[in-house]
N, C-alpha and C. Protein backbone atom coordinates (compact mmCIF):
# COMPACT_ATOMS: atom_id res chain seq x y z
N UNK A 1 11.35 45.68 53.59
CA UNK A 1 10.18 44.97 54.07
C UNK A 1 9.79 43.85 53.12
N UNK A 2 10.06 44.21 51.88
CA UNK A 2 9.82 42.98 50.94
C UNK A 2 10.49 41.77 51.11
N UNK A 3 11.54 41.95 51.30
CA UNK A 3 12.82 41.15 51.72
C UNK A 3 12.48 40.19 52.84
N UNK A 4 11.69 40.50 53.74
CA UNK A 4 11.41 40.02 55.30
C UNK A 4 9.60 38.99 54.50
N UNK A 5 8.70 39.88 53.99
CA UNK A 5 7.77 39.22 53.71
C UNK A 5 8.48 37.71 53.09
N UNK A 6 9.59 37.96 51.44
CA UNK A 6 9.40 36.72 50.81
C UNK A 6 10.40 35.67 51.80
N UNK A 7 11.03 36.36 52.62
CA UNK A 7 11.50 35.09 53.78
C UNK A 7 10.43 34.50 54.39
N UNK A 8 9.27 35.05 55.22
CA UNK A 8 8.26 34.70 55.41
C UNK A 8 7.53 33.39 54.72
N UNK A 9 7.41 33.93 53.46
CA UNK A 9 6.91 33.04 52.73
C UNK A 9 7.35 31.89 52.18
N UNK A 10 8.87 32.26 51.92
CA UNK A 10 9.31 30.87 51.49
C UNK A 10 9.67 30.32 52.79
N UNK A 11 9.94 30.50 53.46
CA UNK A 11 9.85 29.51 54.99
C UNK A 11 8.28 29.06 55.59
N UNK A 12 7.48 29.64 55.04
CA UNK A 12 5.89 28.98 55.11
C UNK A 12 5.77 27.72 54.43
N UNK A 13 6.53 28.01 53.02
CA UNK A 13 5.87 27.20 52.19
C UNK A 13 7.44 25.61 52.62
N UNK A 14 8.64 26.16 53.09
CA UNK A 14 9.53 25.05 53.14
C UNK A 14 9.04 24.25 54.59
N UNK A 15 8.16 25.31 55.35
CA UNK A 15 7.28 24.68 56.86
C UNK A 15 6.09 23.12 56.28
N UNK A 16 5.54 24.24 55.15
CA UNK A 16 4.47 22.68 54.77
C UNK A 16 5.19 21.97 54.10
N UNK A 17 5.83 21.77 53.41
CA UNK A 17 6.69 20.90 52.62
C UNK A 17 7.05 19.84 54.03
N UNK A 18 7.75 20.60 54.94
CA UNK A 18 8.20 19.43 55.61
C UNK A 18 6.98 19.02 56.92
N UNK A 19 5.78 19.12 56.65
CA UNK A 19 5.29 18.68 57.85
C UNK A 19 4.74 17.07 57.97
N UNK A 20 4.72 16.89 56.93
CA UNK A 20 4.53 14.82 56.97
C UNK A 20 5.73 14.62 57.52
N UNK A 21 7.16 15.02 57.50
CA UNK A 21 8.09 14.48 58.09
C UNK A 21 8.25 14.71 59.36
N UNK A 22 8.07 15.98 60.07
CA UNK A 22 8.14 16.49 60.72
C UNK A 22 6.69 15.31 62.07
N UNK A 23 5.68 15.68 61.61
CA UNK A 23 4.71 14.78 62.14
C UNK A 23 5.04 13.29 62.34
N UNK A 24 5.91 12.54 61.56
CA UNK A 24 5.91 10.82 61.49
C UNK A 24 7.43 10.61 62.32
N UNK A 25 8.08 11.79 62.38
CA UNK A 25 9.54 11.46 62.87
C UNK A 25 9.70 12.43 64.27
N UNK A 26 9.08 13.25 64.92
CA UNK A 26 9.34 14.30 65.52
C UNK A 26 8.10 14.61 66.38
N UNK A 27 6.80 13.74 66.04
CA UNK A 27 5.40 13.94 66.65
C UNK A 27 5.05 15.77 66.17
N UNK A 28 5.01 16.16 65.56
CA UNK A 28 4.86 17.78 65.13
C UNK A 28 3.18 17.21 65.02
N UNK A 29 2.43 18.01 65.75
CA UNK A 29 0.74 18.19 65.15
C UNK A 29 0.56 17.24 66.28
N UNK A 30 0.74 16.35 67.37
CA UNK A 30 0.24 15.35 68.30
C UNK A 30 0.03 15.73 69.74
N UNK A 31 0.80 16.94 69.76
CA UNK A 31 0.93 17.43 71.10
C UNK A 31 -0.55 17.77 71.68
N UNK A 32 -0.66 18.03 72.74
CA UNK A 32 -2.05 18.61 74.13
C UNK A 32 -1.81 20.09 73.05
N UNK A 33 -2.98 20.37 72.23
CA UNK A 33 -3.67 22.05 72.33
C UNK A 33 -3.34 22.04 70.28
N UNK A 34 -2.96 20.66 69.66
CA UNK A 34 -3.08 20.58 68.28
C UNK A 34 -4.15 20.28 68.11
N UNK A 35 -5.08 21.09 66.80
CA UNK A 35 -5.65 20.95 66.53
C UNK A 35 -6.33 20.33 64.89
N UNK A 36 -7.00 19.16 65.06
CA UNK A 36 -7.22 18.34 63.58
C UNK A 36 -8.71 18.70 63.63
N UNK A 37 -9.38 18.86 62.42
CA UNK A 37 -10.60 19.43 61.92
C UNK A 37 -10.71 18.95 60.87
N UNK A 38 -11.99 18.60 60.33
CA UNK A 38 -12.58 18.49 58.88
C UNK A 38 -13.72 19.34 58.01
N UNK A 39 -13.21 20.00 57.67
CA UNK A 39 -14.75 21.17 57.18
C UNK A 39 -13.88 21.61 55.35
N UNK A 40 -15.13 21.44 54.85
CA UNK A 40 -14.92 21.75 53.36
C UNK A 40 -14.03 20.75 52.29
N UNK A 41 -14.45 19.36 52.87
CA UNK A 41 -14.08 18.24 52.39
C UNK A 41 -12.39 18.19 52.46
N UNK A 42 -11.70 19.17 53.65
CA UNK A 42 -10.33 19.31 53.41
C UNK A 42 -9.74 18.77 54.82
N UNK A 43 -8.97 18.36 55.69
CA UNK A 43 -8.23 17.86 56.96
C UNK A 43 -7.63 19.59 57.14
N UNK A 44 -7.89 20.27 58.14
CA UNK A 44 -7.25 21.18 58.34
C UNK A 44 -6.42 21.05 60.04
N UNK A 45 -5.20 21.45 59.44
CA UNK A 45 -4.30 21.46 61.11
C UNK A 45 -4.22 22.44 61.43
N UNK A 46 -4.66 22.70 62.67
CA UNK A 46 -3.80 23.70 63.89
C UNK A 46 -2.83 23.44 64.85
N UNK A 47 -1.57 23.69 65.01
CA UNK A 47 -0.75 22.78 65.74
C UNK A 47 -0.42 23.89 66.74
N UNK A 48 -1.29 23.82 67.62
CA UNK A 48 -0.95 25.30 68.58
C UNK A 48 -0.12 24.57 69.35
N UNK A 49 -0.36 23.75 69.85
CA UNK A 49 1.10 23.68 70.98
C UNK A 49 1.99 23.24 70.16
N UNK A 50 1.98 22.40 69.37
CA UNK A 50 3.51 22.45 68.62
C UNK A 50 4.24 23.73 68.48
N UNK A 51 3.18 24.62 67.69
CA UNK A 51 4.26 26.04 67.22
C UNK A 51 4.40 26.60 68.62
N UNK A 52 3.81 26.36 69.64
CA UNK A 52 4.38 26.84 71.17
C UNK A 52 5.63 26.33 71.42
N UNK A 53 6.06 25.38 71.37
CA UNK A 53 7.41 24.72 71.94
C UNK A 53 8.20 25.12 70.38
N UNK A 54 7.92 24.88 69.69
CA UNK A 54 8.81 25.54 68.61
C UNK A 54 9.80 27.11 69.20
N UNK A 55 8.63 27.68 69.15
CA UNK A 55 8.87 29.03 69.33
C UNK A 55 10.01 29.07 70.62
N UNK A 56 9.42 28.37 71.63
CA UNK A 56 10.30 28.29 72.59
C UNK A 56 11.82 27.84 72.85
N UNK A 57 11.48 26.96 71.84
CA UNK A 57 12.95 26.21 71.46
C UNK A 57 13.59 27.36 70.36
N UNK A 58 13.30 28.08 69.67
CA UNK A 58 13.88 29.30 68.64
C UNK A 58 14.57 30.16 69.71
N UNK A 59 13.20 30.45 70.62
CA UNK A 59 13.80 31.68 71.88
C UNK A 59 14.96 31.25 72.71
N UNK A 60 14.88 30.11 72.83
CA UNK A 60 16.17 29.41 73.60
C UNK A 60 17.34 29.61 72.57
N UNK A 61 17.69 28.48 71.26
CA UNK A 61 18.79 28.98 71.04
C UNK A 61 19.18 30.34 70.64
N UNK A 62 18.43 31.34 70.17
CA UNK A 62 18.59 32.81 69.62
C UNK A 62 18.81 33.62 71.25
N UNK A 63 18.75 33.26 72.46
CA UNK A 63 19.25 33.67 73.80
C UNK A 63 20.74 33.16 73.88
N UNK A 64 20.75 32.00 73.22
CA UNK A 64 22.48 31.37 73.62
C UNK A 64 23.10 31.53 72.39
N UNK A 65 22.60 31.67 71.17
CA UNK A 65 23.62 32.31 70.08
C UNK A 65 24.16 33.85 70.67
C-alpha cells in the first residue's frame, strides 16, 4: 500500500509540475465545468471537466491495452 500511495504522490506532484504546459499547449483547465477561484491571496484551480476527459481518455486506452 505504501508503494501505491508514493506513486500517487509522485504523479501528483509530476501532474503540477506539468500543468502550465499542459494548460498553454493542450487547453488543460479551459474546458465547460473548470474551475478558477481567488481566495487567500492564492489562484486556486479546479479542472473538473478536464480531469473528466482525462479519465476517460485513461479508460479508453487501459480497455484497448
Amino acid at each position: 500500500m505504501i508503494r501505491w500511495l508514493l506513486v500517487v504522490v509522485i504523479a501528483l506532484l509530476v501532474f503540477q509540475g506539468l500543468t502550465a504546459w499542459l494548460r498553454k499547449y493542450l487547453g488543460f483547465g479551459r474546458l465547460p465545468g473548470d474551475l478558477v477561484f481567488r481566495a487567500f491571496g492564492r489562484q486556486w484551480d479546479l479542472p473538473l471537466g478536464s480531469t473528466i476527459l482525462l479519465s476517460l481518455l485513461a479508460a479508453a486506452i487501459a480497455r484497448w491495452l
